[in-house]
N, C-alpha and C. Protein backbone atom coordinates (compact mmCIF):
# COMPACT_ATOMS: atom_id res chain seq x y z
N UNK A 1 111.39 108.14 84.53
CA UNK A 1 110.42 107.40 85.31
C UNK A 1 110.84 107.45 86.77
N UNK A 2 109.89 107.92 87.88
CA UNK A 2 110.08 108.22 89.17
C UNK A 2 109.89 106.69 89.70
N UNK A 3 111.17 106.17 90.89
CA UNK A 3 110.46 104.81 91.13
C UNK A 3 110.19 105.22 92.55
N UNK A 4 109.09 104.86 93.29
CA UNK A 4 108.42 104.80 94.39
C UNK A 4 109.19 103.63 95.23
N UNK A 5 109.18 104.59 96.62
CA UNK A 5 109.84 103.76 98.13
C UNK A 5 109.27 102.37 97.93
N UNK A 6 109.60 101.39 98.53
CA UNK A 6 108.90 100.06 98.76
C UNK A 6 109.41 99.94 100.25
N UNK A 7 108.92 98.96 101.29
CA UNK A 7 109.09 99.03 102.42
C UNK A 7 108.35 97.34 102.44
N UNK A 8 108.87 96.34 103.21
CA UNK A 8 108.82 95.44 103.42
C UNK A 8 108.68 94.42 104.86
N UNK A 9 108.21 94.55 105.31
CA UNK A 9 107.69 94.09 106.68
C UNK A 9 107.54 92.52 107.23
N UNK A 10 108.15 92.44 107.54
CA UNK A 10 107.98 91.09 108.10
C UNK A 10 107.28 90.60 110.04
N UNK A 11 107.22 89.08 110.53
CA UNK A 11 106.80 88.84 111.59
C UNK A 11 107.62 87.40 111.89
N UNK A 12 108.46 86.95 112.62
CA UNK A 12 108.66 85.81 112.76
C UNK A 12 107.96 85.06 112.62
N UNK A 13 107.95 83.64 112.93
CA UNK A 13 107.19 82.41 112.61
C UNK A 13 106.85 82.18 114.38
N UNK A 14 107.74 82.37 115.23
CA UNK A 14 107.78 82.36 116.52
C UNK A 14 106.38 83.33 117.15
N UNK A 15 106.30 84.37 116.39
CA UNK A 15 104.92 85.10 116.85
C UNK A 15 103.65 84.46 116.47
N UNK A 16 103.35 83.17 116.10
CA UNK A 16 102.15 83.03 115.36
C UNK A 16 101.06 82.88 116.17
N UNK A 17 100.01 82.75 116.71
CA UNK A 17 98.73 82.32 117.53
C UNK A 17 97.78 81.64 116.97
N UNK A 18 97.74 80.48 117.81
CA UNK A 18 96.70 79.73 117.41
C UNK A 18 95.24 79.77 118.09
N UNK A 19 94.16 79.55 116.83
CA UNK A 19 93.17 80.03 117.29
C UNK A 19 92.38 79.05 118.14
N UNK A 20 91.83 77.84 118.01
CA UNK A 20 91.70 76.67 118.86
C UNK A 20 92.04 76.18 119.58
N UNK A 21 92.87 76.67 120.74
CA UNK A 21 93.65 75.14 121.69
C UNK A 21 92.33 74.57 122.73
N UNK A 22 93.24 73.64 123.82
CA UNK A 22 92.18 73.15 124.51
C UNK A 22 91.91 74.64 125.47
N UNK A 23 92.63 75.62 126.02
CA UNK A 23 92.68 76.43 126.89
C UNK A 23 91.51 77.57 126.53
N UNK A 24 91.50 77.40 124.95
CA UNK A 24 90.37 78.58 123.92
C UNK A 24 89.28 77.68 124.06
N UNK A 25 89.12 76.56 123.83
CA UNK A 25 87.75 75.79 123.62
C UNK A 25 87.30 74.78 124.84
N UNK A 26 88.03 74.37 125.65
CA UNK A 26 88.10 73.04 126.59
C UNK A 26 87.81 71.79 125.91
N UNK A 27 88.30 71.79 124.48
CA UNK A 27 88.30 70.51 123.75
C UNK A 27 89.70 70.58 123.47
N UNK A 28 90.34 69.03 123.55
CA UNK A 28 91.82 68.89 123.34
C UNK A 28 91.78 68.18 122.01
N UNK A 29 92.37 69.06 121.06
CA UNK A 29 92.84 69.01 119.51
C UNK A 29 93.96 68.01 119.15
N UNK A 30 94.68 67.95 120.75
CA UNK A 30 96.15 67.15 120.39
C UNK A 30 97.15 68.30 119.91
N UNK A 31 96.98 69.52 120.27
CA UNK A 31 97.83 70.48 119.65
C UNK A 31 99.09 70.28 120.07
N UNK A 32 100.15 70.58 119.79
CA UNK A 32 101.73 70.59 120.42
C UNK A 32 102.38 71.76 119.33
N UNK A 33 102.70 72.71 120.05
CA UNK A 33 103.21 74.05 119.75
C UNK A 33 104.96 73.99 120.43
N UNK A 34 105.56 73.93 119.51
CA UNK A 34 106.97 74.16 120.26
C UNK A 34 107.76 75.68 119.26
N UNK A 35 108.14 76.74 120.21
CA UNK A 35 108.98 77.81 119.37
C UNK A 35 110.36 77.13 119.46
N UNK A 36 111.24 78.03 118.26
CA UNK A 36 112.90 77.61 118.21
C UNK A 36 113.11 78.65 117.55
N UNK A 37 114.26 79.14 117.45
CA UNK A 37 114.85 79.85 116.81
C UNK A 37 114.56 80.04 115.34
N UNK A 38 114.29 79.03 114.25
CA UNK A 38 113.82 79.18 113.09
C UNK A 38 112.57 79.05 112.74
N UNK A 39 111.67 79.43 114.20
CA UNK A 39 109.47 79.45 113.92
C UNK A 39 109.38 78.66 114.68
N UNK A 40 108.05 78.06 114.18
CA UNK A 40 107.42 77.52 115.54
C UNK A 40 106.76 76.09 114.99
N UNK A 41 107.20 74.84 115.63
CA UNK A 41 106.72 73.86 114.94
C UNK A 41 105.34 72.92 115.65
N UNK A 42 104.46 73.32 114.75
CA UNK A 42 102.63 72.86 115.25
C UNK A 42 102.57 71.60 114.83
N UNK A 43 101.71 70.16 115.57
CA UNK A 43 101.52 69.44 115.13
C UNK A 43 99.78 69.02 115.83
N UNK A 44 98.92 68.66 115.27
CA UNK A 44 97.68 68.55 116.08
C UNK A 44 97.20 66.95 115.74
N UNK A 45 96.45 66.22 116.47
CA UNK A 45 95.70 65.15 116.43
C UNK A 45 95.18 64.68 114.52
N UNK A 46 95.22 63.90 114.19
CA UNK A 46 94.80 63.91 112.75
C UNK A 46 93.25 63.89 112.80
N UNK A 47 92.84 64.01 111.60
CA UNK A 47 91.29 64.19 111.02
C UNK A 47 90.88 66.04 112.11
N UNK A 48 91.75 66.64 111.60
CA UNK A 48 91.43 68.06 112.61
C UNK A 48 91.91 69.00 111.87
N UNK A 49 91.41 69.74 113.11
CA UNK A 49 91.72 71.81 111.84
C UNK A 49 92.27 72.60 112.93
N UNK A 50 92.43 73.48 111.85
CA UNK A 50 92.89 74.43 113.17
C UNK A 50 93.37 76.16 112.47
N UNK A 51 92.75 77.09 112.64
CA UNK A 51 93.44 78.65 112.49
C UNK A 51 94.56 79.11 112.99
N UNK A 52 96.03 79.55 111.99
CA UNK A 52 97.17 80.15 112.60
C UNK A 52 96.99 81.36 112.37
N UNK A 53 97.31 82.16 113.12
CA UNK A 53 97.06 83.83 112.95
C UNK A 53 98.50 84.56 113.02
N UNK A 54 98.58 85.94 111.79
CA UNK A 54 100.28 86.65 112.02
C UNK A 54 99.97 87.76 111.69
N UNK A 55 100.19 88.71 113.19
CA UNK A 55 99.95 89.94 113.08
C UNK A 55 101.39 90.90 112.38
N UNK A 56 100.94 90.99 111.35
CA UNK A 56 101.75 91.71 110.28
C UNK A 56 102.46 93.14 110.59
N UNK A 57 103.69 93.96 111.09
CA UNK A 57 103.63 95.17 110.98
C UNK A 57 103.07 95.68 110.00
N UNK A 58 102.60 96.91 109.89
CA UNK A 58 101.81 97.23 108.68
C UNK A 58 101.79 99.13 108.73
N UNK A 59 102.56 99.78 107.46
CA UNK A 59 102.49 100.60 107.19
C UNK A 59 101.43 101.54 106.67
N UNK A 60 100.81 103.02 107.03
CA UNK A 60 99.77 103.41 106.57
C UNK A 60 100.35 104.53 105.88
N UNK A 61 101.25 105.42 106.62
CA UNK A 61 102.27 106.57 106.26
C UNK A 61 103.60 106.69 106.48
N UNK A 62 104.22 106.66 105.49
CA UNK A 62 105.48 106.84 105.23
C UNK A 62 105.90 108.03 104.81
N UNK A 63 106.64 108.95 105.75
CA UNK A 63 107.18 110.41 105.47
C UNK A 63 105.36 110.99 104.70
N UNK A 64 104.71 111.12 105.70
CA UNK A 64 103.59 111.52 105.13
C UNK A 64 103.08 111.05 104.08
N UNK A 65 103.23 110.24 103.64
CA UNK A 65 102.80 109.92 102.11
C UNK A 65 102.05 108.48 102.18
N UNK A 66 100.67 108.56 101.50
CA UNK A 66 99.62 106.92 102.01
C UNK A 66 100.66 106.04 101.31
N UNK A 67 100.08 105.16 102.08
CA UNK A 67 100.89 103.70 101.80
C UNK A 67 99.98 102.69 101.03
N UNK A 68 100.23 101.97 99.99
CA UNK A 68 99.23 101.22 99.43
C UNK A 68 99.72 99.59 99.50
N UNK A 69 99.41 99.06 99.79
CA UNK A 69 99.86 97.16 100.43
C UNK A 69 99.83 96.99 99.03
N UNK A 70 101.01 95.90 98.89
CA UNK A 70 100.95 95.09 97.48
C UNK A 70 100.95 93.53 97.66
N UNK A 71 101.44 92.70 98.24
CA UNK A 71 101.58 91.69 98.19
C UNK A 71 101.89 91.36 99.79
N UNK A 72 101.51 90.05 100.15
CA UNK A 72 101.75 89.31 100.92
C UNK A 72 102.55 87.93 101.00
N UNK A 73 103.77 87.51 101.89
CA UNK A 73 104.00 86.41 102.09
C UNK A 73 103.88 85.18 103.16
N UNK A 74 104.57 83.82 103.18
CA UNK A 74 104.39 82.96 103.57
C UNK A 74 105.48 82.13 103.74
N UNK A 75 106.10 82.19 104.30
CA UNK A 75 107.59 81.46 105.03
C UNK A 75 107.31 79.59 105.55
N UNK A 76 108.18 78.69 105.43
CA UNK A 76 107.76 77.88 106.12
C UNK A 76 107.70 76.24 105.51
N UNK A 77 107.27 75.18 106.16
CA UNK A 77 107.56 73.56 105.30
C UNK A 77 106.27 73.10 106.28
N UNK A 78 105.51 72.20 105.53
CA UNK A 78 104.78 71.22 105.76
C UNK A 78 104.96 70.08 104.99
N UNK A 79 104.48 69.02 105.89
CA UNK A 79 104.90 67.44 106.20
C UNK A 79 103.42 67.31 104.71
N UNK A 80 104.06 65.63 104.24
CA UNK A 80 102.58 65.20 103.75
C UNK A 80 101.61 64.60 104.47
N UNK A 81 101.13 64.96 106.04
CA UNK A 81 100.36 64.65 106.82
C UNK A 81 99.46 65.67 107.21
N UNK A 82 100.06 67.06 106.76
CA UNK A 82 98.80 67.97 106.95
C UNK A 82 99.06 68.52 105.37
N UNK A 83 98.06 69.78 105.32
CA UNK A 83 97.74 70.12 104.15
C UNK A 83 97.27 71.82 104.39
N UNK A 84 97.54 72.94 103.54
CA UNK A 84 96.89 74.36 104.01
C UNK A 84 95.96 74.36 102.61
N UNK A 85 94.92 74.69 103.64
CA UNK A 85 93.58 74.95 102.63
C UNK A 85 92.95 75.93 102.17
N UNK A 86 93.61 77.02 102.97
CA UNK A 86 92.79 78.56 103.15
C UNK A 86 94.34 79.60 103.56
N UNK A 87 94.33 80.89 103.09
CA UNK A 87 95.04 81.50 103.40
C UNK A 87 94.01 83.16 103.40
N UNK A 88 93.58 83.76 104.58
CA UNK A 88 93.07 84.98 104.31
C UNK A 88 93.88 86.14 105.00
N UNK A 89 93.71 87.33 104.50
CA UNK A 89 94.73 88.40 105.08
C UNK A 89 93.23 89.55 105.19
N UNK A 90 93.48 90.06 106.40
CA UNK A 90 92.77 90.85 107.08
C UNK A 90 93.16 92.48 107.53
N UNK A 91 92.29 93.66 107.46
CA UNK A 91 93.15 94.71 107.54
C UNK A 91 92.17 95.31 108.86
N UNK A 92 92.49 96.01 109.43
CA UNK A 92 91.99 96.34 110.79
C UNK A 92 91.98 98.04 110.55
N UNK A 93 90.70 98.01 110.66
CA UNK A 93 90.26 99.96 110.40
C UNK A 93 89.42 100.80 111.60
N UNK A 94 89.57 99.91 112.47
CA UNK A 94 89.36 100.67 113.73
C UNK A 94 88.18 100.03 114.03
N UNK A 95 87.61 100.07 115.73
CA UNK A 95 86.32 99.08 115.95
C UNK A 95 87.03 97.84 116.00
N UNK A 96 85.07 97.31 115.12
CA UNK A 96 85.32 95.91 114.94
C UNK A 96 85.42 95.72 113.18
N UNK A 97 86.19 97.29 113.00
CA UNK A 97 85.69 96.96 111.38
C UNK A 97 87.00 95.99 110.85
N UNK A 98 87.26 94.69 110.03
CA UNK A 98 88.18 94.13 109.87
C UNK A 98 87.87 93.44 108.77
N UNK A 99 87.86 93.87 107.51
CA UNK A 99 87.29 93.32 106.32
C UNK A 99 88.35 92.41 105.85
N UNK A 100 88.06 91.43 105.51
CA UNK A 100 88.94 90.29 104.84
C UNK A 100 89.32 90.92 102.94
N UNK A 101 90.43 90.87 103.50
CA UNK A 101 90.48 91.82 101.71
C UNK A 101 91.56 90.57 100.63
N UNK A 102 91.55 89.87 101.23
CA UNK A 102 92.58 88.60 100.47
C UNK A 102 91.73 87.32 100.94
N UNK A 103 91.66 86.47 100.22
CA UNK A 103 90.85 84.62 100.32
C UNK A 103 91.17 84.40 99.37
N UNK A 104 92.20 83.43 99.62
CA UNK A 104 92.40 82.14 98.64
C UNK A 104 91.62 80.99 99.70
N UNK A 105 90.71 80.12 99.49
CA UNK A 105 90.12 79.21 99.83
C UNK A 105 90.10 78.02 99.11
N UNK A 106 91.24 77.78 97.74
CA UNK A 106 91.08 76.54 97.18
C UNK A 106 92.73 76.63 97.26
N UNK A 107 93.15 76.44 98.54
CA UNK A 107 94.82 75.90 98.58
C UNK A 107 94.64 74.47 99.12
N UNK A 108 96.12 73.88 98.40
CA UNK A 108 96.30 72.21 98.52
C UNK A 108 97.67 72.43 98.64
N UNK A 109 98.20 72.82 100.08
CA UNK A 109 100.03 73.32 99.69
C UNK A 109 100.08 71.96 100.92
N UNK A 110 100.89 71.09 100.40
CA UNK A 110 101.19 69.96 101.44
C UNK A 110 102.79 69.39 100.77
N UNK A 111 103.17 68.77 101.67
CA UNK A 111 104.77 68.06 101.23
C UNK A 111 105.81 69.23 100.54
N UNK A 112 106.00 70.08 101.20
CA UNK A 112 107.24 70.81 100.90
C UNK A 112 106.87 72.30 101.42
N UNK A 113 108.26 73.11 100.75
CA UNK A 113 109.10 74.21 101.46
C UNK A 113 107.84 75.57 100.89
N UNK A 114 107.94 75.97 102.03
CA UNK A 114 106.43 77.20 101.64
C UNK A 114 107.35 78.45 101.68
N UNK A 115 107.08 79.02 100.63
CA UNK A 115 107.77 80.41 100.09
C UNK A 115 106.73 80.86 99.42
N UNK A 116 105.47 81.39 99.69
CA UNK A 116 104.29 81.45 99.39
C UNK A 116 104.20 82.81 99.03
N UNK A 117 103.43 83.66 97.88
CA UNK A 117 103.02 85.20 97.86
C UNK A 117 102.30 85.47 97.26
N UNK A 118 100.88 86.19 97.71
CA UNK A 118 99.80 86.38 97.62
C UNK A 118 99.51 87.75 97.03
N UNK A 119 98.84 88.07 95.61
CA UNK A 119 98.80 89.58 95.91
C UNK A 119 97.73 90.14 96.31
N UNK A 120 97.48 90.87 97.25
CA UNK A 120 96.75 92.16 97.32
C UNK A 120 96.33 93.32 97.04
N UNK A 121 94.89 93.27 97.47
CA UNK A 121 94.77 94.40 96.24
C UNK A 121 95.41 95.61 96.49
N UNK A 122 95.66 96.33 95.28
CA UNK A 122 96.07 97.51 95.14
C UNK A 122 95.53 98.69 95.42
N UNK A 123 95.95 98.79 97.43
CA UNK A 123 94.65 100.40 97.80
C UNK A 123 95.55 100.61 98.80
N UNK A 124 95.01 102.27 99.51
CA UNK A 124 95.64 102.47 100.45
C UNK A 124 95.43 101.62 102.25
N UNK A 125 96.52 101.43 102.47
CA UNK A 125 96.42 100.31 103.69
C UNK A 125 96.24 101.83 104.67
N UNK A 126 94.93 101.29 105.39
CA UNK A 126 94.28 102.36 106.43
C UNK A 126 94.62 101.75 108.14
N UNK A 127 94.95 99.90 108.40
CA UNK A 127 95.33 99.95 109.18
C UNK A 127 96.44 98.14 109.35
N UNK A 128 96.51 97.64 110.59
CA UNK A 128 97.45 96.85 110.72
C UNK A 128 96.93 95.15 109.92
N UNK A 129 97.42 94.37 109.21
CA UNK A 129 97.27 93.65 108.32
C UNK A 129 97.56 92.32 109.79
N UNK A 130 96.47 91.01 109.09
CA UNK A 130 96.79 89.80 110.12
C UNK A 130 96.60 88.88 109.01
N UNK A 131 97.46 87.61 108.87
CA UNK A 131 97.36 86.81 107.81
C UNK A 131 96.93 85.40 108.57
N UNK A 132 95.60 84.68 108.22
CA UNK A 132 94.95 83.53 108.84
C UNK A 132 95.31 82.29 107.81
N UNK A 133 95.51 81.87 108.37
CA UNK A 133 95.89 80.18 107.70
C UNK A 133 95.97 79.05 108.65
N UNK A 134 94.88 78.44 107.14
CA UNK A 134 93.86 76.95 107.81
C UNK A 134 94.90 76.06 107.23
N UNK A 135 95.35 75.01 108.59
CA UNK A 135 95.78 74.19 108.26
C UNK A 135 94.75 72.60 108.48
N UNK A 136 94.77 71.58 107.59
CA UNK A 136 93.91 70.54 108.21
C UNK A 136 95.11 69.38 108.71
N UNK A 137 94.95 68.92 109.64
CA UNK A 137 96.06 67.58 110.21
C UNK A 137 95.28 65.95 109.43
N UNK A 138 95.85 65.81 108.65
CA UNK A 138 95.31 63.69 107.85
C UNK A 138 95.54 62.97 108.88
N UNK A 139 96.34 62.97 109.68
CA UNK A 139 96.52 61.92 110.44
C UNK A 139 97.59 62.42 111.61
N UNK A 140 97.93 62.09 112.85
CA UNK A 140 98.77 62.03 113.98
C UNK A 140 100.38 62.74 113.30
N UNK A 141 100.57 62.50 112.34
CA UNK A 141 101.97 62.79 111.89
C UNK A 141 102.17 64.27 111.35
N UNK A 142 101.16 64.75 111.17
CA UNK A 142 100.74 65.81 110.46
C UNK A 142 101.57 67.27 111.25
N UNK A 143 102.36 67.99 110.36
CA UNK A 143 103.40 68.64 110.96
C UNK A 143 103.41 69.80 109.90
N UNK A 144 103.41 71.58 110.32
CA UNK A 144 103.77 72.43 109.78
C UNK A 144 104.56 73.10 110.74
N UNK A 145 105.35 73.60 110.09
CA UNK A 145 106.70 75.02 110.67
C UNK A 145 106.37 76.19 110.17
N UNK A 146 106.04 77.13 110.77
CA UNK A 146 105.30 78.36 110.29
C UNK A 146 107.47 79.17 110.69
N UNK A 147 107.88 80.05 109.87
CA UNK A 147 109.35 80.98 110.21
C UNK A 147 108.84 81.83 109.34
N UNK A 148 108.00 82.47 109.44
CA UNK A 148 107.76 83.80 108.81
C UNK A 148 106.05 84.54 108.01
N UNK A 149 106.02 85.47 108.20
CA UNK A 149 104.91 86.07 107.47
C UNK A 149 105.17 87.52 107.13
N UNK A 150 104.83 87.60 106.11
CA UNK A 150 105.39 89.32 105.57
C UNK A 150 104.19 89.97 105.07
N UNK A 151 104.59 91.54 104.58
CA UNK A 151 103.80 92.27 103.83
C UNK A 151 104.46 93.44 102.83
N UNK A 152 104.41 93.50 101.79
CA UNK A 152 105.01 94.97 100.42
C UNK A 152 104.21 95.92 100.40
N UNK A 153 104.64 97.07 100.86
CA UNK A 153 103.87 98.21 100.80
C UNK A 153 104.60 99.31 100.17
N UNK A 154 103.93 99.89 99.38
CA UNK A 154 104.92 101.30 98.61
C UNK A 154 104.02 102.36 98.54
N UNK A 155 104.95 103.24 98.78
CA UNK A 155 104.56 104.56 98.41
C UNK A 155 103.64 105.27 97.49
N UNK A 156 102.33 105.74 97.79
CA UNK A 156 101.10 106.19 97.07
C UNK A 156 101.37 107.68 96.19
């Protein structure tokens, strides 16, 4: 049995972008973004939302050979004051073409350590992968630490 390369990709937690601030909308969310050495710790106004975005390195060819994405991860701790509700992963094929090829939309990940992994489907990855995650804030206290986002890709 031949076993196929695997290649594993990661993004700090420190790279993440948020999609709402007051500077994106001229409405103030209450956002507070601080980086550190182990990610980046978000806290926003309660009864609120908000999109984190992680642009994934992302393999297409390896020593000539297509690359097919397998799984996705999720690094990281949230407080029991916010809650992640949505996790989608996005692949970018040139343009504006950017088909959402992963939605989980019924997540309830609140009060603890996020070591999260998602699989994806099984095809060849044509371009760079971005992983979106909705967080909602319950109240003022409401606190996530994003330290990481990954992607598994092996050899076709």
């Amino acid at each position: 049995m031949a076993f196929k390369d695997t290649f594993k990709f990661w993004t700090h937690g420190v790279n993440v972008q948020v999609e709402y601030s007051k500077e994106a909308t001229g409405h103030d969310n209450g956002l507070y973004i601080r980086r550190a050495g182990f990610g980046t710790i978000i806290k926003q106004r309660g009864e609120t939302w908000n999109w984190f975005h992680f642009a994934i390195p992302s393999a297409t060819k390896l020593d000539d050979d297509n690359v097919k994405r397998q799984h996705a991860w999720l690094r990281g701790k949230i407080n029991n004051f916010a809650t992640i509700k949505q996790v989608t992963v996005h692949e970018a094929k040139g343009g504006s073409d950017c088909p959402r090829i992963y939605d989980n939309n019924n997540l309830n990940l609140t009060g603890r350590e996020l070591n999260e992994s998602f699989d994806l489907p099984d095809r060849v990855c044509k371009g760079p992968l971005v992983m979106c995650v909705r967080v909602e804030f319950e109240d003022d206290r409401g606190e996530v630490v994003f330290c990481g986002a990954g992607a598994w890709f092996e050899e076709q």
